[in-house]
PDB file of N, CA and C in Angstrom:
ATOM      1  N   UNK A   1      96.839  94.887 -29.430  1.00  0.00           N
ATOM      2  CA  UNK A   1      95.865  95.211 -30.448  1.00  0.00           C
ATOM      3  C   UNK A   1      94.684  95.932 -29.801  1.00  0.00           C
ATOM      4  N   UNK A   2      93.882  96.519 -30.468  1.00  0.00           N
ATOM      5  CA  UNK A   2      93.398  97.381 -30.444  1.00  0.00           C
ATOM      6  C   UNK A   2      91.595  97.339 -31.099  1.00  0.00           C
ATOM      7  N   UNK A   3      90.606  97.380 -30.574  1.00  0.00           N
ATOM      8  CA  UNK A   3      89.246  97.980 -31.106  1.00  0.00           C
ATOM      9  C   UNK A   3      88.862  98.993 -31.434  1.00  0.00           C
ATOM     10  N   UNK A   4      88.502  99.325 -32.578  1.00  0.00           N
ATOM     11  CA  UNK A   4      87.707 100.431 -33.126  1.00  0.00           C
ATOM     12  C   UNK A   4      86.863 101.146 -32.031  1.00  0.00           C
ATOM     13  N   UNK A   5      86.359 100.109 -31.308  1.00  0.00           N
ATOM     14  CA  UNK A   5      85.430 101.250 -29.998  1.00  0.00           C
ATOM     15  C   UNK A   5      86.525 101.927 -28.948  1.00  0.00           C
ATOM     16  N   UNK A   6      88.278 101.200 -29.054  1.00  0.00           N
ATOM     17  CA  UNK A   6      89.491 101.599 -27.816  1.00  0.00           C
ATOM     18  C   UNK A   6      89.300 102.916 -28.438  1.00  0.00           C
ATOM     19  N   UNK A   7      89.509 102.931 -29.998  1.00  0.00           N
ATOM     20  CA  UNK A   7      90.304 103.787 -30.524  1.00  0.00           C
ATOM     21  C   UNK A   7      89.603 105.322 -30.770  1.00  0.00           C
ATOM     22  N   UNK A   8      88.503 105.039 -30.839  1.00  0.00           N
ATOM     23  CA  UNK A   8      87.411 105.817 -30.824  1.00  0.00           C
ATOM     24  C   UNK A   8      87.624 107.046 -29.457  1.00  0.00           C
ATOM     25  N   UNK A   9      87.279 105.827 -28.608  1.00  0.00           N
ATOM     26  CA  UNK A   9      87.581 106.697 -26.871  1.00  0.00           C
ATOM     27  C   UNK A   9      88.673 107.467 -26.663  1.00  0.00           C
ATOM     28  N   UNK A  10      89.785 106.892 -26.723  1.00  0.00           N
ATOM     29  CA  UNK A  10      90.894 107.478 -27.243  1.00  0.00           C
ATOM     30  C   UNK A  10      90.879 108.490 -27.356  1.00  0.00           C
ATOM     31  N   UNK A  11      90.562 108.976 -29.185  1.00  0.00           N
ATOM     32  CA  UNK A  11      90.774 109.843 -29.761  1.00  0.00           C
ATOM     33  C   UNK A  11      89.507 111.187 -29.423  1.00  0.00           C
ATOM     34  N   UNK A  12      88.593 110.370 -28.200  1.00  0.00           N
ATOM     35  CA  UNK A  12      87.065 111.143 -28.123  1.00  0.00           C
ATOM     36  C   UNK A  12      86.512 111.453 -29.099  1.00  0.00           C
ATOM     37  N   UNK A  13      86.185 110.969 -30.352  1.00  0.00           N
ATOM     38  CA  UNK A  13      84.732 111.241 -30.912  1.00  0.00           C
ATOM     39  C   UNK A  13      83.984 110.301 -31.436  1.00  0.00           C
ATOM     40  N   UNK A  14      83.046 111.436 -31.379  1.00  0.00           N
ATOM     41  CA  UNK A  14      81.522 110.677 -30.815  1.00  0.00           C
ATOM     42  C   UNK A  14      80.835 109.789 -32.398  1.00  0.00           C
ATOM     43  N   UNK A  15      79.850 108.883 -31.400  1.00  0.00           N
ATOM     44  CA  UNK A  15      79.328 107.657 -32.677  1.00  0.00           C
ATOM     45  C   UNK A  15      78.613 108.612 -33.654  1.00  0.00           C
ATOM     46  N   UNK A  16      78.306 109.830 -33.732  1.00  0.00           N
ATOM     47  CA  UNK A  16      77.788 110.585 -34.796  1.00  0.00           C
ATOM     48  C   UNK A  16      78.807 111.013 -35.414  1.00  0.00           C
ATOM     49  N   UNK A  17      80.026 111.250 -35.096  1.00  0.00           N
ATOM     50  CA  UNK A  17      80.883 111.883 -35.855  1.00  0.00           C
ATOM     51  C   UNK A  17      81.462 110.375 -36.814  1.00  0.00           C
ATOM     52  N   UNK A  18      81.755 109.317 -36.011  1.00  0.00           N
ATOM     53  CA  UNK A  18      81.735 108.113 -36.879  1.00  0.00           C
ATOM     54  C   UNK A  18      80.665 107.715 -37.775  1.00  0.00           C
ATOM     55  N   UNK A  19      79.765 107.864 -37.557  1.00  0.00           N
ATOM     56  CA  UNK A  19      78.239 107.123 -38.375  1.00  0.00           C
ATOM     57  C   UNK A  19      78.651 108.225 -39.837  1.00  0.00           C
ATOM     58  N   UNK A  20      78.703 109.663 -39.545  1.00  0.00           N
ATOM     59  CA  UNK A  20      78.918 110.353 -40.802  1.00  0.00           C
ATOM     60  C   UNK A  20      80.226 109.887 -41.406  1.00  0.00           C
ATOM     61  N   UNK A  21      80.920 110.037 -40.689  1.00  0.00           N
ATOM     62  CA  UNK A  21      82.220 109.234 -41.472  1.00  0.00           C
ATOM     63  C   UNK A  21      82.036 108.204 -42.229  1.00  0.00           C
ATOM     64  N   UNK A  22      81.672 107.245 -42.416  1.00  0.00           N
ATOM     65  CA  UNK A  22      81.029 106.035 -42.871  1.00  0.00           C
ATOM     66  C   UNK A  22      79.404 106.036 -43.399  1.00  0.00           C
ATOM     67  N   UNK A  23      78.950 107.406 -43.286  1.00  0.00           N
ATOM     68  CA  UNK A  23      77.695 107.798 -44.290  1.00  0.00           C
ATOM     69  C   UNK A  23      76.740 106.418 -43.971  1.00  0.00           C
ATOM     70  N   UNK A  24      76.689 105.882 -42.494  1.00  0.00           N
ATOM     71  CA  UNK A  24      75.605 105.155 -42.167  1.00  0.00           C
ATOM     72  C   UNK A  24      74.926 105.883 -40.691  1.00  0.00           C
ATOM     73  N   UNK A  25      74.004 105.230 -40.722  1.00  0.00           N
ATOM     74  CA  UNK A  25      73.211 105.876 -39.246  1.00  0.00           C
ATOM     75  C   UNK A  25      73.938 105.635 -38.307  1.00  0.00           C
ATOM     76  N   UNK A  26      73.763 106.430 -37.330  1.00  0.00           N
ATOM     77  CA  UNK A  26      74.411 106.207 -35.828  1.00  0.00           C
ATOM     78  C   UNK A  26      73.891 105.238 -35.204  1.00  0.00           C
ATOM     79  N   UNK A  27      72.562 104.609 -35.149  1.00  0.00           N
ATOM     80  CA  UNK A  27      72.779 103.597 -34.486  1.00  0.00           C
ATOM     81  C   UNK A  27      73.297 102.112 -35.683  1.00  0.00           C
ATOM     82  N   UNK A  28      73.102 102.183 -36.263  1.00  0.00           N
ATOM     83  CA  UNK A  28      74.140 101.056 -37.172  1.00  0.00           C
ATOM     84  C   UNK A  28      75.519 101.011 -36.894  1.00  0.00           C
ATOM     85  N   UNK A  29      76.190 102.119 -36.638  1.00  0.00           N
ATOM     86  CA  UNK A  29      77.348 102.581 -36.550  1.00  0.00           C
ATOM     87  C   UNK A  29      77.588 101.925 -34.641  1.00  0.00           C
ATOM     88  N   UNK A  30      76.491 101.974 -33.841  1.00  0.00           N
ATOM     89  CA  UNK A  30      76.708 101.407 -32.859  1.00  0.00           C
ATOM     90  C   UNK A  30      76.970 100.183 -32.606  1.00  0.00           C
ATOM     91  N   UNK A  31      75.461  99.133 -33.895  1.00  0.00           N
ATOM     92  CA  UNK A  31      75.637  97.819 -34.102  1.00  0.00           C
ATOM     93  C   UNK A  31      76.793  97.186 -34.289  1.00  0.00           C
ATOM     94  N   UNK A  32      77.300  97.928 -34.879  1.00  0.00           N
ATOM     95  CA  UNK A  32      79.273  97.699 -35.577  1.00  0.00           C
ATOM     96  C   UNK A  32      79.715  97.708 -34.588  1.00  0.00           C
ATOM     97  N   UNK A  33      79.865  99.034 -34.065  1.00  0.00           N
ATOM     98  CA  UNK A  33      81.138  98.473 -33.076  1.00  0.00           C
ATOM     99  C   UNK A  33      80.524  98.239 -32.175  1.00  0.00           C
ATOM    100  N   UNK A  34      79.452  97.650 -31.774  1.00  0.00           N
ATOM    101  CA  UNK A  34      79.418  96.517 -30.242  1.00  0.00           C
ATOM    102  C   UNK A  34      79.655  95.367 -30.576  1.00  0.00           C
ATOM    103  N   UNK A  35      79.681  94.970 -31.881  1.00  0.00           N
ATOM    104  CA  UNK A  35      79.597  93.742 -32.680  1.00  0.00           C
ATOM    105  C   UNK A  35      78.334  92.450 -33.380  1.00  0.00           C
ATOM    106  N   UNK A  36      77.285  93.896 -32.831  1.00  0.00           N
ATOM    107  CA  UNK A  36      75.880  93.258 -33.153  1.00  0.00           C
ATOM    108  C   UNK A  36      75.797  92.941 -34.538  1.00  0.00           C
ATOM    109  N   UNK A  37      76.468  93.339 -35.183  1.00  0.00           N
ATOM    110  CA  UNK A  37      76.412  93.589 -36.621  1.00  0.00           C
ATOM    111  C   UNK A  37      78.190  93.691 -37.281  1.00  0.00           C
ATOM    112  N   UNK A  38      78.407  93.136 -38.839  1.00  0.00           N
ATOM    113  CA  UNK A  38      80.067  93.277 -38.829  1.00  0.00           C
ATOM    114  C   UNK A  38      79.991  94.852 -40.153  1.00  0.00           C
ATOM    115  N   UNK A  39      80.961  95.130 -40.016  1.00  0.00           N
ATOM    116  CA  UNK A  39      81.285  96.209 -41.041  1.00  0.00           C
ATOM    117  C   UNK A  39      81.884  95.511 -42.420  1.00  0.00           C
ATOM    118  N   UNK A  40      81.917  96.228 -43.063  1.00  0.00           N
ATOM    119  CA  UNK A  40      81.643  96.358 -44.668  1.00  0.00           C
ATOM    120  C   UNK A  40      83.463  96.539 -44.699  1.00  0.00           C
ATOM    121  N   UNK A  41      83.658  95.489 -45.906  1.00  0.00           N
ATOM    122  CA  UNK A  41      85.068  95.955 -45.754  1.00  0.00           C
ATOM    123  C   UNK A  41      85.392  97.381 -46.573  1.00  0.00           C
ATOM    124  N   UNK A  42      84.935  98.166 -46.872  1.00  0.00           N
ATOM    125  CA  UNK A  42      84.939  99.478 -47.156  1.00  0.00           C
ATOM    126  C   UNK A  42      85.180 100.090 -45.908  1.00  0.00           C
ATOM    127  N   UNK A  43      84.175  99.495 -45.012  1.00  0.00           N
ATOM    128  CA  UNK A  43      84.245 100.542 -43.971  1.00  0.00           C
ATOM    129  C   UNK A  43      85.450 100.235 -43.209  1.00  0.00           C
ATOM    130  N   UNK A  44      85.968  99.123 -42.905  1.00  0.00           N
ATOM    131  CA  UNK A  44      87.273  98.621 -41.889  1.00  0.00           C
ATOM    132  C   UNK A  44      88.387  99.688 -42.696  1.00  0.00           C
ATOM    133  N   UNK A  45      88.627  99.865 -43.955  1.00  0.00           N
ATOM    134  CA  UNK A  45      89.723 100.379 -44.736  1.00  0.00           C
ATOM    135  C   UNK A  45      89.077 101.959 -43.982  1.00  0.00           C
ATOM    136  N   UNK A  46      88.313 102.558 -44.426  1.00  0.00           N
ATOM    137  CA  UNK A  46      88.001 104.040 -44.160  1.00  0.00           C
ATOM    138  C   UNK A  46      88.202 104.177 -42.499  1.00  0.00           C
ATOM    139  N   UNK A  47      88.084 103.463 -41.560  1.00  0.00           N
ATOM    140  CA  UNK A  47      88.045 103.315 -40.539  1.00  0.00           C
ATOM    141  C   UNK A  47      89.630 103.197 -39.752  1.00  0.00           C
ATOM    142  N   UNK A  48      90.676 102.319 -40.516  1.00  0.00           N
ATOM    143  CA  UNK A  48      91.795 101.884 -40.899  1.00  0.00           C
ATOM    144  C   UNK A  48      92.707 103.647 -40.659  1.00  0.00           C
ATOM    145  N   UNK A  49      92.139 104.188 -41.955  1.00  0.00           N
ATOM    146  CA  UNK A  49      92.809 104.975 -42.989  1.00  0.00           C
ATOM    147  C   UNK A  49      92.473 106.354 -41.688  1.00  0.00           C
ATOM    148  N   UNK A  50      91.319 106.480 -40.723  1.00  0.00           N
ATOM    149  CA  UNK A  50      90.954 107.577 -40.139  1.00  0.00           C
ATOM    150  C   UNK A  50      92.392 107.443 -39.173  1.00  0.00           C
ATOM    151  N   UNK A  51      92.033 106.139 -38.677  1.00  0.00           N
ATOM    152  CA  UNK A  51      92.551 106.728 -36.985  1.00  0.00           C
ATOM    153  C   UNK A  51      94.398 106.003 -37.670  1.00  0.00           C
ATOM    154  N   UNK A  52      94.618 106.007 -38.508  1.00  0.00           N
ATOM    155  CA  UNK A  52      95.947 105.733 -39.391  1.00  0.00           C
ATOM    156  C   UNK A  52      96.662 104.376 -38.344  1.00  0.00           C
ATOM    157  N   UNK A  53      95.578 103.484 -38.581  1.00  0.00           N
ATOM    158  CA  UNK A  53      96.219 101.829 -37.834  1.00  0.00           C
ATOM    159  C   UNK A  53      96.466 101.219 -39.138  1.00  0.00           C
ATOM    160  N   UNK A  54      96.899  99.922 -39.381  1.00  0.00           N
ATOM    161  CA  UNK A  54      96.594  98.869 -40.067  1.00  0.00           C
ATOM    162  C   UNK A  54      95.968  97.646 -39.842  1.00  0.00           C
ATOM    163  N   UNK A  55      95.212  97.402 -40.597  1.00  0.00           N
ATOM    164  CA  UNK A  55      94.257  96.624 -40.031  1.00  0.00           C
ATOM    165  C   UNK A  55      94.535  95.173 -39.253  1.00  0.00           C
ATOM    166  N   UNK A  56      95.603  94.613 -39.270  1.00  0.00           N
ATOM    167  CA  UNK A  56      96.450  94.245 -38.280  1.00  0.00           C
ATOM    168  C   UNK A  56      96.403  94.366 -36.929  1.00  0.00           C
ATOM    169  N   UNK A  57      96.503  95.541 -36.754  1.00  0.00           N
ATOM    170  CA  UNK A  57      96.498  96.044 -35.681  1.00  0.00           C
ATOM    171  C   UNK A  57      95.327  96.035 -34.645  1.00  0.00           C
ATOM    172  N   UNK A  58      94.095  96.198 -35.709  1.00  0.00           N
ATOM    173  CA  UNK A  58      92.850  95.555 -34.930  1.00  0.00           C
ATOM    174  C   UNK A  58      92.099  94.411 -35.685  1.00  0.00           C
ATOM    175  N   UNK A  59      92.989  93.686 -35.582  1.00  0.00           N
ATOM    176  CA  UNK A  59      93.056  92.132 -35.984  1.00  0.00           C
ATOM    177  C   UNK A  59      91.752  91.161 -35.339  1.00  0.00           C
ATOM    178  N   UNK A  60      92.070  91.713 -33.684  1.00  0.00           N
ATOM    179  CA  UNK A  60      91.266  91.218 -32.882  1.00  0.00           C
ATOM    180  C   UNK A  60      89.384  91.589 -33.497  1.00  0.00           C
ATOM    181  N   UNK A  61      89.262  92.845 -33.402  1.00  0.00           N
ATOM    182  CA  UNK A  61      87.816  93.371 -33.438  1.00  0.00           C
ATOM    183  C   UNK A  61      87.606  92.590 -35.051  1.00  0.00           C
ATOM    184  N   UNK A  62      88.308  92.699 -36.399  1.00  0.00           N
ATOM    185  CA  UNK A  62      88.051  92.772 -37.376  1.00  0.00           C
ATOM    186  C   UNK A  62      87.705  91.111 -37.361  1.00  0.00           C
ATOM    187  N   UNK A  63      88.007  90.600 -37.179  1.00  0.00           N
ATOM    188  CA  UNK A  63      87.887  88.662 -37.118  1.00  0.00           C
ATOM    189  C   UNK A  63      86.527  88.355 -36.303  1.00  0.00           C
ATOM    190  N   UNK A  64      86.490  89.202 -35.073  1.00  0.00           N
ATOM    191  CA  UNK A  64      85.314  88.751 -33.692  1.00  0.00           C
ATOM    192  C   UNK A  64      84.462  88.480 -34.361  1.00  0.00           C
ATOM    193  N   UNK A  65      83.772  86.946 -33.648  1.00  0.00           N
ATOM    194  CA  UNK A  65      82.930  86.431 -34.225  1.00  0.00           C
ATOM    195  C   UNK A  65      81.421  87.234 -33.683  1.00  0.00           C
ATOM    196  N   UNK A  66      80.894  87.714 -34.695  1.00  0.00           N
ATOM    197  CA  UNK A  66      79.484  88.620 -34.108  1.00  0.00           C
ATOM    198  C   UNK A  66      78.115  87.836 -33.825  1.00  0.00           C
ATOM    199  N   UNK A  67      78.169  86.484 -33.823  1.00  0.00           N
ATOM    200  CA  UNK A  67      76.827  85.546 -33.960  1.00  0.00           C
ATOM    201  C   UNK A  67      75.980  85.520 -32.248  1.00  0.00           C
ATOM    202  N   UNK A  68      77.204  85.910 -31.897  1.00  0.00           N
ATOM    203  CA  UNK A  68      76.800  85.555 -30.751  1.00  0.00           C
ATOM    204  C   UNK A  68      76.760  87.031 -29.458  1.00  0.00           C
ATOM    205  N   UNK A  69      76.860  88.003 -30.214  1.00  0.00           N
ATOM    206  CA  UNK A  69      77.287  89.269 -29.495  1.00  0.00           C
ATOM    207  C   UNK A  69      76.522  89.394 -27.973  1.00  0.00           C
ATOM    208  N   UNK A  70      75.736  88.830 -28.180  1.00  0.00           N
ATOM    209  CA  UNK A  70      74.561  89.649 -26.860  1.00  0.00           C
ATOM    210  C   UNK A  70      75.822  88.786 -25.461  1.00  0.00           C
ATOM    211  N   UNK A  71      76.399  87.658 -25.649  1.00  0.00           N
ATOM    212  CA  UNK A  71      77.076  86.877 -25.080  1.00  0.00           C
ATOM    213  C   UNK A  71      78.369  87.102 -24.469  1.00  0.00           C
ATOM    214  N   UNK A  72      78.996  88.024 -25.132  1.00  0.00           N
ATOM    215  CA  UNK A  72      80.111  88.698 -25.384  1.00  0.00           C
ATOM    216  C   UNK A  72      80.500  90.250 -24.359  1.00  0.00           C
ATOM    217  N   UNK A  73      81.080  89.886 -23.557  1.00  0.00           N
ATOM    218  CA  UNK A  73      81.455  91.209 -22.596  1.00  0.00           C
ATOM    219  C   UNK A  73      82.056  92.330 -23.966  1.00  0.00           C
ATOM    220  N   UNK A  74      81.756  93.768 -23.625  1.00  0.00           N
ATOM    221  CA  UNK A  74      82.394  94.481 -24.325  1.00  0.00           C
ATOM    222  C   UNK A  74      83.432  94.290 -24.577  1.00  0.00           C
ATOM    223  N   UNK A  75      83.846  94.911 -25.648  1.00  0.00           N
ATOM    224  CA  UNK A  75      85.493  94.906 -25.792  1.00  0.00           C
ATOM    225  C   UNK A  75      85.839  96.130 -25.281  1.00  0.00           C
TER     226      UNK A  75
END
């Protein structure tokens, strides 16, 4: 399985090209995927639907518990 921040790198593009994708700011868009903050299930589906996973697939990131992020080695 797989993180939205793997998949990102991956595919190389950048947290501005995501933040517009999802029509939120770039640094919100950062909060998300470091896990400072969780996404909107709108956004997991649009996010889903970009890089053509199922959300399954990043099972792991979509569940991570965010309460505690500062705690949390990157993913």
């Amino acid at each position: 399985m797989k993180t939205i921040k793997q998949l990102q790198s991956e595919y190389g593009i950048s947290n501005i090209t995501m933040a517009n994708l999802l029509n939120i700011a770039p640094s919100s868009y950062c909060d998300k995927k470091n896990g400072r903050r969780k996404f909107q299930p709108v956004e997991i589906v649009m996010l889903c639907e970009f890089f053509e996973v199922k959300v399954n697939e990043v099972e792991n990131f979509l569940t991570r518990d965010t309460r505690n992020a500062n705690n949390v080695n990157s993913a």
